[in-house]
C-alpha atoms as a PDB file:
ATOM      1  CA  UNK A   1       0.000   0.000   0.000  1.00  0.00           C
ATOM      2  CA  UNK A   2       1.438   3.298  -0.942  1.00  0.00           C
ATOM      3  CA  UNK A   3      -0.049   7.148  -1.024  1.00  0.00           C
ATOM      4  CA  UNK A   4      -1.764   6.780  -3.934  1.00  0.00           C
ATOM      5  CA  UNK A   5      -3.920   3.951  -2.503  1.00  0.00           C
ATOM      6  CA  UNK A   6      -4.680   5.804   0.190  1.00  0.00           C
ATOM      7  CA  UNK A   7      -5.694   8.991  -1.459  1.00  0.00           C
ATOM      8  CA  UNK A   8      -7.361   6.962  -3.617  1.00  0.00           C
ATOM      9  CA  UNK A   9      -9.541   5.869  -0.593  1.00  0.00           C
ATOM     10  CA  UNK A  10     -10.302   8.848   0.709  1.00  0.00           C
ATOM     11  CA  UNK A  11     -11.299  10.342  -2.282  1.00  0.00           C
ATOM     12  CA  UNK A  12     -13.860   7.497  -2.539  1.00  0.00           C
ATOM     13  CA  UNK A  13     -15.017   7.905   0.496  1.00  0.00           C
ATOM     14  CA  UNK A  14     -15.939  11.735  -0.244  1.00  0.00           C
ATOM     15  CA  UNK A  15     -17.406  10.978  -3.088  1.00  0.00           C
ATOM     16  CA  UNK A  16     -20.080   8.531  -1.292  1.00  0.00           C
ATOM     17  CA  UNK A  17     -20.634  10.836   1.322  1.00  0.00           C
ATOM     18  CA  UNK A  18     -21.624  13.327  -0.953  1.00  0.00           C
ATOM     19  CA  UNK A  19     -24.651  11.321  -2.536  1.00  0.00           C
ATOM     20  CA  UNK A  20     -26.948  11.556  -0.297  1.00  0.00           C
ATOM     21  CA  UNK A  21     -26.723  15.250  -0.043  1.00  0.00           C
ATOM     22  CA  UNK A  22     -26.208  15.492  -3.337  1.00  0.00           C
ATOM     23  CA  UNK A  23     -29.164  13.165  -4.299  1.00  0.00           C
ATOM     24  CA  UNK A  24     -31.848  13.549  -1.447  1.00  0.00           C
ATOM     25  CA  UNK A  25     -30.912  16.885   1.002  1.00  0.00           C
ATOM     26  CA  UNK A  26     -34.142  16.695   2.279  1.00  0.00           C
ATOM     27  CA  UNK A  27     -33.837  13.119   3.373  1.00  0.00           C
ATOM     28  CA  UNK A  28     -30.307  13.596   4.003  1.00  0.00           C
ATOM     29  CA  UNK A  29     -31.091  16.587   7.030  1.00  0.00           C
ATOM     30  CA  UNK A  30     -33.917  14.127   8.314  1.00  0.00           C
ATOM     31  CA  UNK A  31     -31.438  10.947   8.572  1.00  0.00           C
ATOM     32  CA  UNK A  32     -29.242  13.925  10.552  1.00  0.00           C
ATOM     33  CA  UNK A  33     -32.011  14.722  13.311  1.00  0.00           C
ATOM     34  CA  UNK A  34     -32.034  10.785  13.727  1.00  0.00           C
ATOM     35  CA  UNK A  35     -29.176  10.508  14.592  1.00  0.00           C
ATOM     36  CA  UNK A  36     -29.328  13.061  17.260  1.00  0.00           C
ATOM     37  CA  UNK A  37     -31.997  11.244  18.970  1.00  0.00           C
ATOM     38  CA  UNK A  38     -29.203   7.900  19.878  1.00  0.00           C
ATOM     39  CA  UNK A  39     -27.313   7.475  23.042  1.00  0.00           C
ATOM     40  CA  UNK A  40     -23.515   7.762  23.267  1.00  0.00           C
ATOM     41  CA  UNK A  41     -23.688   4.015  23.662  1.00  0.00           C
ATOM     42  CA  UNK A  42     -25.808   3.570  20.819  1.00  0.00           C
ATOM     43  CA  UNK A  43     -23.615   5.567  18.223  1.00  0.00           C
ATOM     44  CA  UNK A  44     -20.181   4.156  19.719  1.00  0.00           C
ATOM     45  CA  UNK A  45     -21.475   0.550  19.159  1.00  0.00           C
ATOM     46  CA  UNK A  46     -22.424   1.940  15.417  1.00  0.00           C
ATOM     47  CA  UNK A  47     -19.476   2.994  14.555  1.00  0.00           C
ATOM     48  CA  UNK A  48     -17.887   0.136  15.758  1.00  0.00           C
ATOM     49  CA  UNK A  49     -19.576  -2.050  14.031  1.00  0.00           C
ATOM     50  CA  UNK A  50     -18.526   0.436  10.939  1.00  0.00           C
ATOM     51  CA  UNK A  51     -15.446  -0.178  11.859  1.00  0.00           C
ATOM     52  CA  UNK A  52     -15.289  -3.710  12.003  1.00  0.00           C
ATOM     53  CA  UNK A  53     -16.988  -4.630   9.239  1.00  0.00           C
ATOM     54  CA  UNK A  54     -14.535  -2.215   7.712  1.00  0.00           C
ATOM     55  CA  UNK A  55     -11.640  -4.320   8.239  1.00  0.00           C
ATOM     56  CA  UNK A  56     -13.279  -7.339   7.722  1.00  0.00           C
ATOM     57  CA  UNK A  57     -13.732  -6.154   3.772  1.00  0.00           C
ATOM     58  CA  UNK A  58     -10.246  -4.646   3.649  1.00  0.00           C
ATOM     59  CA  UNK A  59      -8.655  -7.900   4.990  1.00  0.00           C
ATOM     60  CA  UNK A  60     -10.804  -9.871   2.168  1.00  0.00           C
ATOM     61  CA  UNK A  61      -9.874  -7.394  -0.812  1.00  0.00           C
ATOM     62  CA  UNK A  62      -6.358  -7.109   0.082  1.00  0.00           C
ATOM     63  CA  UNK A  63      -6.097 -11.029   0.688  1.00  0.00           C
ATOM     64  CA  UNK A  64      -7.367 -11.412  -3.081  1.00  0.00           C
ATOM     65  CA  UNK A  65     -10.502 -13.087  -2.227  1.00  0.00           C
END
């Protein structure tokens, strides 16, 4: 992995956050005020499980399965 991969990723990653605002603002800002109604607990175990299931793909692609 080099610099290029990972500005490759990032760049990627911008692009799919900006969809949904792109796409859908309206639906975008409601998704938003969800979110405000979870629990500290509730958002750390989210973006764990982002996390996780993060790794678990990058482990797979980069193993060449």
């Amino acid at each position: 992995m080099n610099w290029s991969d990972l500005f490759a990723a990032f760049a990627l990653y911008l692009v799919l956050e900006g969809l949904m605002p792109f796409v859908s603002p309206a639906n975008w800002r409601k998704s938003l005020l969800l979110l405000l109604q979870f629990k500290d607990g509730q958002l750390r175990y989210i973006g764990f499980a982002s996390i996780f299931c993060g790794l678990i793909l990058l482990l797979f692609v980069r193993s060449g399965g």
